[in-house]
C-alpha atoms as a PDB file:
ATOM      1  CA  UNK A   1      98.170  93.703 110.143  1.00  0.00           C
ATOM      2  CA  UNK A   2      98.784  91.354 113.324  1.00  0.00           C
ATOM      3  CA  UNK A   3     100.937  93.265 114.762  1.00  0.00           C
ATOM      4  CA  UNK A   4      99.140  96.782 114.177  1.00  0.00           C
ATOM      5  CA  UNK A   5      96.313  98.228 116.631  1.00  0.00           C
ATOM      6  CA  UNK A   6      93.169  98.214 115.374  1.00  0.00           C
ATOM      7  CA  UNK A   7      90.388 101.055 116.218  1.00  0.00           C
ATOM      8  CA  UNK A   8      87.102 101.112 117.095  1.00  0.00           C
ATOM      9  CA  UNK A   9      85.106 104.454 117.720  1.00  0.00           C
ATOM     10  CA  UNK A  10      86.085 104.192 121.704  1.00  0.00           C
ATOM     11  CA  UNK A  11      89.524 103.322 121.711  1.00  0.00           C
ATOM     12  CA  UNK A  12      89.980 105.954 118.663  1.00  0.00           C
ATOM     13  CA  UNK A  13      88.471 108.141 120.854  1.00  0.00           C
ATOM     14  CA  UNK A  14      90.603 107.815 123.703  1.00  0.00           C
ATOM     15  CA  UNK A  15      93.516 107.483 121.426  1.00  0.00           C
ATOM     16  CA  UNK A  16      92.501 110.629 120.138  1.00  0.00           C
ATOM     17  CA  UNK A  17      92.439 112.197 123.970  1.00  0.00           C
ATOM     18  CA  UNK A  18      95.177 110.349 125.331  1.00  0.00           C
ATOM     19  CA  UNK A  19      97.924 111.610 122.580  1.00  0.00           C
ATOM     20  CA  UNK A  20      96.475 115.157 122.898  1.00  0.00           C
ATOM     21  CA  UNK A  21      96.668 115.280 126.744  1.00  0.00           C
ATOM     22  CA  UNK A  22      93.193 117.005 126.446  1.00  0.00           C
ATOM     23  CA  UNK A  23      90.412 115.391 128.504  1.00  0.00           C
ATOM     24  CA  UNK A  24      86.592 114.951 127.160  1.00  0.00           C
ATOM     25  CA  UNK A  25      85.603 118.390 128.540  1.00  0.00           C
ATOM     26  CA  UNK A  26      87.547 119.629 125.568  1.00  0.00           C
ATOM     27  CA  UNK A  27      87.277 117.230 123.468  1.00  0.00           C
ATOM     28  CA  UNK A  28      83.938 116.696 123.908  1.00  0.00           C
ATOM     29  CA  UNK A  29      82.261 113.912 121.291  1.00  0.00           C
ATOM     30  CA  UNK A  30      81.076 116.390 118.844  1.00  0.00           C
ATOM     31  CA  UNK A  31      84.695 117.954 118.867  1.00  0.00           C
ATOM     32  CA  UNK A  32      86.078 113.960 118.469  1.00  0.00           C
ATOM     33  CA  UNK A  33      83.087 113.463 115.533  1.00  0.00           C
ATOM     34  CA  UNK A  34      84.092 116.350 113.669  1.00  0.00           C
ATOM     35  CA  UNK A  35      87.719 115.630 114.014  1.00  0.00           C
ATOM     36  CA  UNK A  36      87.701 112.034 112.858  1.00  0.00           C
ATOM     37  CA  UNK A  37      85.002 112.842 109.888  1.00  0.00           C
ATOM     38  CA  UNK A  38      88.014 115.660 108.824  1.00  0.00           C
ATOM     39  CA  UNK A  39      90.464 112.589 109.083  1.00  0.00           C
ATOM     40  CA  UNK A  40      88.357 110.209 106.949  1.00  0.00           C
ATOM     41  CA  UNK A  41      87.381 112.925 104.360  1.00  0.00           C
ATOM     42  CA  UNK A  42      91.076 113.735 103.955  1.00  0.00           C
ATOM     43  CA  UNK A  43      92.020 109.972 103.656  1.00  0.00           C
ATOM     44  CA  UNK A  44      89.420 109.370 101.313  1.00  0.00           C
ATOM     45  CA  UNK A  45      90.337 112.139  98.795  1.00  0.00           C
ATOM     46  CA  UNK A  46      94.138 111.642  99.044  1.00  0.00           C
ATOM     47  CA  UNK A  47      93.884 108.090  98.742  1.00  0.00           C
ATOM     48  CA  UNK A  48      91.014 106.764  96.480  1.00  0.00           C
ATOM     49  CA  UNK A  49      90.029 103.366  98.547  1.00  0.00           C
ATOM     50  CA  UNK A  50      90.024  99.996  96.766  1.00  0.00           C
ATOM     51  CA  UNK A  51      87.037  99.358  98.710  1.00  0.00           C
ATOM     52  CA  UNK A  52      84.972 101.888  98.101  1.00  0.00           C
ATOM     53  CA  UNK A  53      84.775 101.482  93.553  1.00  0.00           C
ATOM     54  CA  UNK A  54      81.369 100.929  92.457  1.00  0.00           C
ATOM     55  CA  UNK A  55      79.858 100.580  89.058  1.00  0.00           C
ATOM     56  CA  UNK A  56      76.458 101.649  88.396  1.00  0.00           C
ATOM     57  CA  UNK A  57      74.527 101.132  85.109  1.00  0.00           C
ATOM     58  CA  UNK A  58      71.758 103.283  83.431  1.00  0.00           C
ATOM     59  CA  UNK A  59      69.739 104.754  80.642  1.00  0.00           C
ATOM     60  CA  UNK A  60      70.292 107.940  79.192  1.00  0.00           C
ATOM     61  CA  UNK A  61      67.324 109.972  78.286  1.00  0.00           C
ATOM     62  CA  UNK A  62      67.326 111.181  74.844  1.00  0.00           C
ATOM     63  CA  UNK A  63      67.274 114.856  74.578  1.00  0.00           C
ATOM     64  CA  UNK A  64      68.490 115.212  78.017  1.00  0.00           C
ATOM     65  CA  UNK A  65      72.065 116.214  79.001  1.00  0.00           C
ATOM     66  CA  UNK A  66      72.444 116.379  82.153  1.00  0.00           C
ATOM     67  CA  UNK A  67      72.684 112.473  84.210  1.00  0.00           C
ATOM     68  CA  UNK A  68      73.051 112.710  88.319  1.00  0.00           C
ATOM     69  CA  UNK A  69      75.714 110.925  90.438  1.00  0.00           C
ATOM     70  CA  UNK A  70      74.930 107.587  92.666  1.00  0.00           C
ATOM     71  CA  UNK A  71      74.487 108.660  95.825  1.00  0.00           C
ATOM     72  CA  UNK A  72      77.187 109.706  98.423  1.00  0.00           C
ATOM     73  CA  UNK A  73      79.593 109.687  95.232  1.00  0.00           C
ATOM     74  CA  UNK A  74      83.183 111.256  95.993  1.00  0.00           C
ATOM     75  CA  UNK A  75      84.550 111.711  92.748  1.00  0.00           C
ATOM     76  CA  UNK A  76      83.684 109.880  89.035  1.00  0.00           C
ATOM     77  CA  UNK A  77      86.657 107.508  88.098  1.00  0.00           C
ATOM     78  CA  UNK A  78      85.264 107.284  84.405  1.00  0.00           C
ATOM     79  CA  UNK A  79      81.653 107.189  81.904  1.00  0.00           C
ATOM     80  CA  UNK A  80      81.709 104.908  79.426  1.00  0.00           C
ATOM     81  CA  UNK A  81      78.395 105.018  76.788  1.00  0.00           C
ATOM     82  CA  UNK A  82      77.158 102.112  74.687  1.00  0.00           C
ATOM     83  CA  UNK A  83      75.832 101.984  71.224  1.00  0.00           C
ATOM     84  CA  UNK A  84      73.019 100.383  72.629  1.00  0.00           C
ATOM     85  CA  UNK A  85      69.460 100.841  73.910  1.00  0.00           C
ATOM     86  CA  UNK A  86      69.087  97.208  75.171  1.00  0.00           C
ATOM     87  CA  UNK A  87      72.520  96.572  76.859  1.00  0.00           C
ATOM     88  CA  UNK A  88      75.806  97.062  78.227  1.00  0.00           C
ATOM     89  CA  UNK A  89      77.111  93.927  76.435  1.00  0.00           C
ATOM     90  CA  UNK A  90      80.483  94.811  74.327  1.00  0.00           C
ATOM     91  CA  UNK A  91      82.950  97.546  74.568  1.00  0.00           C
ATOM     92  CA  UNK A  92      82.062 100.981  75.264  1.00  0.00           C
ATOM     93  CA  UNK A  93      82.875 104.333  74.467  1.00  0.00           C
ATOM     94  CA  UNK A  94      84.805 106.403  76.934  1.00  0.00           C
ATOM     95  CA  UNK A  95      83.723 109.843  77.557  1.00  0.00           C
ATOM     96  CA  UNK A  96      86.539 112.760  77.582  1.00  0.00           C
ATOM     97  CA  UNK A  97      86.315 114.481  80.904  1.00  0.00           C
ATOM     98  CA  UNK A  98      86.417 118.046  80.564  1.00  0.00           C
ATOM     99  CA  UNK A  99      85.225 121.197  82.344  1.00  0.00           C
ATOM    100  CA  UNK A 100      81.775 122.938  81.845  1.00  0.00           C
ATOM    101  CA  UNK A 101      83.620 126.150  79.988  1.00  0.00           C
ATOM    102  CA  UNK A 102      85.005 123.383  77.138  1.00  0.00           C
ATOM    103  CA  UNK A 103      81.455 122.344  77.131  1.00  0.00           C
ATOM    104  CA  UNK A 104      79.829 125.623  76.405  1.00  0.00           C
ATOM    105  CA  UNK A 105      82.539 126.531  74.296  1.00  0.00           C
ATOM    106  CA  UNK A 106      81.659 122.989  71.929  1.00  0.00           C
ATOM    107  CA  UNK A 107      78.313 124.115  72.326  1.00  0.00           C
ATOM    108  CA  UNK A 108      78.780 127.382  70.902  1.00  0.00           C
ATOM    109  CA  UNK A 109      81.096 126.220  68.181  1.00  0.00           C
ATOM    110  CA  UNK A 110      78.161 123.965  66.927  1.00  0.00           C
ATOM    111  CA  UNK A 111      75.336 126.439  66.580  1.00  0.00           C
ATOM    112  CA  UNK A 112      77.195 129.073  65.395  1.00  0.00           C
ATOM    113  CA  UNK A 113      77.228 132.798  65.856  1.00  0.00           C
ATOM    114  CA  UNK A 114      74.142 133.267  66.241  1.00  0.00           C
ATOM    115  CA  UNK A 115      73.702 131.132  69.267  1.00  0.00           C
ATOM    116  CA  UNK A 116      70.163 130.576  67.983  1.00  0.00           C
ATOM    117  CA  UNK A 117      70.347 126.956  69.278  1.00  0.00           C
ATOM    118  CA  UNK A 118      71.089 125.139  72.894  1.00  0.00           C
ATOM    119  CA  UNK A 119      72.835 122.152  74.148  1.00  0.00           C
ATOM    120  CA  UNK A 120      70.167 120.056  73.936  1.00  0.00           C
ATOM    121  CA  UNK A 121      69.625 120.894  70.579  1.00  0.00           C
ATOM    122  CA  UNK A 122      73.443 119.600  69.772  1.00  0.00           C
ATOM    123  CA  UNK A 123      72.380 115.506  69.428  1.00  0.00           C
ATOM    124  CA  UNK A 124      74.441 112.853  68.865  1.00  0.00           C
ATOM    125  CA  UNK A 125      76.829 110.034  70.688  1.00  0.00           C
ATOM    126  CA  UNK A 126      78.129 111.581  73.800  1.00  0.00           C
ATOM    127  CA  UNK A 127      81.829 112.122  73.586  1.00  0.00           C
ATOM    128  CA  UNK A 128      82.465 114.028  76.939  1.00  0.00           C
ATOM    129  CA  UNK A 129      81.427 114.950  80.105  1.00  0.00           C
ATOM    130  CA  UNK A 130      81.950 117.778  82.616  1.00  0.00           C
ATOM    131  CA  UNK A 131      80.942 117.218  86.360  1.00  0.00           C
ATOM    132  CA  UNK A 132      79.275 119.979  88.702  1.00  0.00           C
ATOM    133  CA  UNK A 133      78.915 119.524  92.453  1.00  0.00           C
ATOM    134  CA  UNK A 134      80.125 116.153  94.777  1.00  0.00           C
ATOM    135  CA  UNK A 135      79.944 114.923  98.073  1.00  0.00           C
ATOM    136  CA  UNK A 136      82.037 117.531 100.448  1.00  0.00           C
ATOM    137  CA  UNK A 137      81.866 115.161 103.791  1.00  0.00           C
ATOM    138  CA  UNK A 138      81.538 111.870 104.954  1.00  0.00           C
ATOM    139  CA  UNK A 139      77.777 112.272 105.612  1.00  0.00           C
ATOM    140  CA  UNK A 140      76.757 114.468 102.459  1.00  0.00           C
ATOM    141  CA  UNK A 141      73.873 112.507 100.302  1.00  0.00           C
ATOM    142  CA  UNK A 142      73.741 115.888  97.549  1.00  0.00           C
ATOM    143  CA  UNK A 143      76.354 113.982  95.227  1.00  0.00           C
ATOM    144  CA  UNK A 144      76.068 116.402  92.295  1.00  0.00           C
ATOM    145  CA  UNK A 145      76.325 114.881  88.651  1.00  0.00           C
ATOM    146  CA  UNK A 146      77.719 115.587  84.983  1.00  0.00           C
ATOM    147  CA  UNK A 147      76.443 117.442  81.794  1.00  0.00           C
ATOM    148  CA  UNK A 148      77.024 115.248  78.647  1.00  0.00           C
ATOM    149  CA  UNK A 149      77.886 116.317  75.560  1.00  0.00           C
ATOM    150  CA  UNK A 150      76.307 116.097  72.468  1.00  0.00           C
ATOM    151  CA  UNK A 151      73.053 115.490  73.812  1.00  0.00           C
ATOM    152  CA  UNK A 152      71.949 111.778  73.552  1.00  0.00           C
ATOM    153  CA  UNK A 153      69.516 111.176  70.456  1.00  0.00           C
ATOM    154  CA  UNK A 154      68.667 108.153  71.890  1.00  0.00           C
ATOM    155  CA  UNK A 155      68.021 106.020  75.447  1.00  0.00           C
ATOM    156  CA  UNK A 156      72.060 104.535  75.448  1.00  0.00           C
ATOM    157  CA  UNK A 157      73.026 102.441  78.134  1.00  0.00           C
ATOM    158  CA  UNK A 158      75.807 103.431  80.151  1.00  0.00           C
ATOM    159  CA  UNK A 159      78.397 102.810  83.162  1.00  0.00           C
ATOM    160  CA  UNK A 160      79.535 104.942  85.729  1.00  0.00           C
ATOM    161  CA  UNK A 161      82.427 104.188  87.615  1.00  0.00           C
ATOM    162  CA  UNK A 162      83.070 106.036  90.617  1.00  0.00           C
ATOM    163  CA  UNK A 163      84.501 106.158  94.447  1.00  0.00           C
ATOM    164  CA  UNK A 164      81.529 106.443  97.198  1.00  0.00           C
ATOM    165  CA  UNK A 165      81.950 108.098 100.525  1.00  0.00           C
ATOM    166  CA  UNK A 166      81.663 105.685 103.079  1.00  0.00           C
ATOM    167  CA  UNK A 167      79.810 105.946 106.564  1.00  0.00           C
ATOM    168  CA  UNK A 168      82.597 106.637 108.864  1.00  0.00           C
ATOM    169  CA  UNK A 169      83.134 106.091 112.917  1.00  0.00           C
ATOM    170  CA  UNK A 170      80.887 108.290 114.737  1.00  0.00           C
ATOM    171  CA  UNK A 171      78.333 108.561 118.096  1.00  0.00           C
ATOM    172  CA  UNK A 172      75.452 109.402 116.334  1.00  0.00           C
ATOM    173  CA  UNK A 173      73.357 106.981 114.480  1.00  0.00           C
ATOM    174  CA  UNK A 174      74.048 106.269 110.774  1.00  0.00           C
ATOM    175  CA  UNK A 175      77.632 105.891 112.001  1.00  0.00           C
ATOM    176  CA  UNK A 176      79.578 103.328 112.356  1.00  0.00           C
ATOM    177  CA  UNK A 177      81.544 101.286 115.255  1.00  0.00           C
ATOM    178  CA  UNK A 178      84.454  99.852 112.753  1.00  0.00           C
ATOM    179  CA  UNK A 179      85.416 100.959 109.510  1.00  0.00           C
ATOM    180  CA  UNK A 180      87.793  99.619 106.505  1.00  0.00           C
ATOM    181  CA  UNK A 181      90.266 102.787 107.772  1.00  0.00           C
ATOM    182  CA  UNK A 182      90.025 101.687 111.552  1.00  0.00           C
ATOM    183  CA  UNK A 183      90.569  97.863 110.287  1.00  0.00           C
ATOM    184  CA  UNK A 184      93.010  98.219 107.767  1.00  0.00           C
ATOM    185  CA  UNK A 185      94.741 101.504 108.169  1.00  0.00           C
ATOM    186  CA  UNK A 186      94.541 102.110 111.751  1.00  0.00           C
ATOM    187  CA  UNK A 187      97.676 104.210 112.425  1.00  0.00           C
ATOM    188  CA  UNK A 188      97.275 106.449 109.427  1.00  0.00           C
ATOM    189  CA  UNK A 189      93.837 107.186 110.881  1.00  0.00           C
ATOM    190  CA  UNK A 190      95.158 108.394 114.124  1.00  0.00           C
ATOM    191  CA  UNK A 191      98.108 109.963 112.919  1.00  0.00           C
ATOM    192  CA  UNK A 192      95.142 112.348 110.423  1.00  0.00           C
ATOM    193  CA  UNK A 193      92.935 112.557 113.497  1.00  0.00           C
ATOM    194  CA  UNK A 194      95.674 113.948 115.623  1.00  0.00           C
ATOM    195  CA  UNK A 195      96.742 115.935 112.616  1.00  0.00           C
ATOM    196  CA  UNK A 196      93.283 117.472 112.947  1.00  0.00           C
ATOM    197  CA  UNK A 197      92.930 117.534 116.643  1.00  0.00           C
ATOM    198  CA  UNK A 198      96.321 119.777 117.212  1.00  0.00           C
ATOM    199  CA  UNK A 199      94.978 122.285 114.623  1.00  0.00           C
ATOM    200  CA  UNK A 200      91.600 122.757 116.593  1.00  0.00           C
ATOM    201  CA  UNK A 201      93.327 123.039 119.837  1.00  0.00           C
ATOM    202  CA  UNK A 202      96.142 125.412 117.993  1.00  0.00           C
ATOM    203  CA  UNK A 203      98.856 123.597 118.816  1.00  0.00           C
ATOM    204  CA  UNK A 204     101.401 122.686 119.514  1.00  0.00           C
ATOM    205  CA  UNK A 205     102.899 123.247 116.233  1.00  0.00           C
ATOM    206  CA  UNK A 206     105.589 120.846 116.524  1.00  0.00           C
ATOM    207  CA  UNK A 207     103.237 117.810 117.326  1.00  0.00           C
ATOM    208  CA  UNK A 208     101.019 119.267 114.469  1.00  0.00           C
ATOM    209  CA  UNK A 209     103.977 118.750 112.124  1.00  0.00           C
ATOM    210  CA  UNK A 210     105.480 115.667 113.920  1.00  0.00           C
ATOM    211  CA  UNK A 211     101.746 114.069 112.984  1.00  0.00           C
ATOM    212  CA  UNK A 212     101.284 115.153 110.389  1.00  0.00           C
ATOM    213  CA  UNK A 213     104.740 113.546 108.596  1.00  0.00           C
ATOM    214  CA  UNK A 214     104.211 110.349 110.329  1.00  0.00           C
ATOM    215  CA  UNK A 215     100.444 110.495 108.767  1.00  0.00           C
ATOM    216  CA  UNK A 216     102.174 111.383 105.130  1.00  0.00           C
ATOM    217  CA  UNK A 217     104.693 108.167 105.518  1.00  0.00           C
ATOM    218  CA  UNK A 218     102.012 106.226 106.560  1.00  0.00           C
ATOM    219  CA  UNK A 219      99.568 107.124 103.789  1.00  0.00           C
ATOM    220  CA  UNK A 220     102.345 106.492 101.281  1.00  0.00           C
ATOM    221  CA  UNK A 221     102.877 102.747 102.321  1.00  0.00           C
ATOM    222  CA  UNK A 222      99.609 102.099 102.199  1.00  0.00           C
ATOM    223  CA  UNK A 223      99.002 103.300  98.573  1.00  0.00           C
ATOM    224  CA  UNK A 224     101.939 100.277  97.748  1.00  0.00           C
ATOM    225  CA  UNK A 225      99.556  98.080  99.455  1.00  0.00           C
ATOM    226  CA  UNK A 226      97.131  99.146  96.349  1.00  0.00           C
ATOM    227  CA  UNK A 227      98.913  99.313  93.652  1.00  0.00           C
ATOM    228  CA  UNK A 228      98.740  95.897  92.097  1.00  0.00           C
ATOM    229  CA  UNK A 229      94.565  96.356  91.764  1.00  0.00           C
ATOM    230  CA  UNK A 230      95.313 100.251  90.751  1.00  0.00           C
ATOM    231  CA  UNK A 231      97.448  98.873  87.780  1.00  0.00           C
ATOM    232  CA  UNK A 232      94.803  95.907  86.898  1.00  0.00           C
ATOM    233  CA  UNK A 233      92.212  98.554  86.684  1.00  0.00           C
ATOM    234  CA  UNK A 234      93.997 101.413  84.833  1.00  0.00           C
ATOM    235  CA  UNK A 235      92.099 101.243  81.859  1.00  0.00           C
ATOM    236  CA  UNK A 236      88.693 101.165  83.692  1.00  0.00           C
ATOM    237  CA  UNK A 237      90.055 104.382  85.848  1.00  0.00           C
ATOM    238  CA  UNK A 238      91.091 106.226  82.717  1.00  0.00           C
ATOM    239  CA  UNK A 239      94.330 105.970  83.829  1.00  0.00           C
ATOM    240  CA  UNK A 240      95.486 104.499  80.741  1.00  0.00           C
ATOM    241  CA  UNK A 241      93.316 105.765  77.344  1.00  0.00           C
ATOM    242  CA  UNK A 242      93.870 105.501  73.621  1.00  0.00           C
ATOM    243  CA  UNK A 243      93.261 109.011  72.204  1.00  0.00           C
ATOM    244  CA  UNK A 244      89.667 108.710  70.066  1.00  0.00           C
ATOM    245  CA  UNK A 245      90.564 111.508  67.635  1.00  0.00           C
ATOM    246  CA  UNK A 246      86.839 113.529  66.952  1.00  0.00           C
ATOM    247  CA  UNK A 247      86.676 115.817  64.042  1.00  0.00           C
ATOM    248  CA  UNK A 248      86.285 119.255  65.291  1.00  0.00           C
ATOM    249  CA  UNK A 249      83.125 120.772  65.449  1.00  0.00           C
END
C-alpha cells in the first residue's frame, strides 16, 4: 500500500470533483455524501469485508421463532444452535438457510391439512432459518432478522455470524474522516465513487464505463488480497457444509 494514495473525506472529495471536472456548486456535499455512501454500499455487498465479521451470542426464547439481527447487520454469514441452555461450549448445529415460502411450506406439512396448528406450535431443535429485512445503506440501524424453524422448546444458546455495515466517510456527524476502504482500498473507492458520480451527472458514458472497468479490476485484486482468511473460515461462512440429512416432515 506505500505506493497507493490514501483518502480521507477531503481529498476524496476533491478527487471526486477534480476527475469529474464539476465544481462544488454541483457537486455540492450532500451530492458528494450520497455518492460516496452509493460507493461504500456497493463495495460492501460485492465484496464481503474481512473487517467487518462479527459473532454475536444469545438465548433463544422457547416458544418463540422469530430472533432479530445485531444492529447495522448487512447480510447473516451463518446460525449455528447449541444443545445447550448454559453455553456455547462444543460444536454446534448449523441451521439450513432457506426462504420464508420453504418455511411455511414445513410448517404446513407438519400440522397437516387442517392447518389447525401454527409455527410456534411446531417445537423442536431448530434446523433452519429464513431471513426478512437488512440494512439497505450505510447509515440504516432497522437490520431486520430471521424466523427459525421448528420453534425452540427450550432457551438454546446460539451464534450468529454476520457482516456489519460500517460508518462510512461523510460531513455530517456519525461519519467518519478515514475508513478501512479509504485506507486499504483507496483506488477502488474512487474508481465506485466516480462510477456513481458520472451516472448522477448523466454522463459521459464513456468515462461511466471507463470507471466503472477500472473499479471491476480493482475490486477483483483486492478479493485475492482476502482469500487466504476466506478459505480459513469456509466452514464458519457455510461455505463449506456436510449435508445433515433430516427425515422429512
Amino acid at each position: 500500500m506505500s505506493g497507493v494514495k490514501k483518502y480521507d473525506y477531503s481529498t476524496l472529495t476533491t478527487a471526486i470533483r477534480d476527475y469529474t471536472e464539476v465544481g462544488s456548486d454541483v457537486l455540492t456535499t450532500t451530492v458528494v455524501d450520497g455518492i460516496i455512501m452509493a460507493a461504500e454500499f456497493r463495495i460492501y455487498q460485492e465484496l464481503p469485508m474481512d473487517s467487518q465479521r462479527f459473532v454475536q451470542e444469545g438465548t433463544l426464547s422457547t416458544d418463540n421463532n422469530t430472533i432479530n439481527n445485531p444492529a447495522g447487520t448487512l447480510f447473516i454469514r451463518g446460525v449455528e444452535v447449541f444443545n445447550s441452555t448454559a453455553n456455547t461450549e462444543g460444536n454446534g448445529t448449523w441451521l439450513e438457510k432457506k426462504d420464508q415460502t420453504y418455511l411455511s411450506e414445513y410448517v404446513d406439512r407438519l400440522t397437516g391439512p387442517e392447518g389447525d396448528l401454527t409455527a410456534q406450535d411446531v417445537t423442536g431443535f431448530p434446523k433452519y432459518y429464513a431471513m426478512f429485512g437488512g440494512a439497505d445503506n450505510t447509515t440504516d440501524t432497522s437490520s431486520g432478522g430471521f424466523y427459525i424453524a421448528p420453534t425452540p422448546d427450550a432457551a438454546y444458546k446460539f451464534r450468529i455470524y454476520y457482516n456489519k455495515m460500517p460508518n462510512g466517510l461523510g460531513s455530517a456527524t456519525g461519519f467518519n474522516n478515514n475508513t478501512y476502504l479509504s485506507t486499504y482500498f483507496p483506488q477502488g473507492l474512487l474508481y465506485a465513487c466516480l462510477v456513481e458520480a458520472f451516472g448522477y451527472l448523466k454522463g459521459p458514458m464513456d468515462m461511466l464505463t471507463y470507471y466503472e472497468n477500472r473499479y471491476k479490476n480493482a475490486i477483483q485484486q483486492f478479493a485475492g488480497m482476502q482469500l487466504g482468511r476466506r478459505r480459513r473460515d469456509d466452514y464458519t461462512d457455510g461455505t463449506v457444509r456436510i449435508p445433515v440429512k433430516s427425515p422429512s416432515p
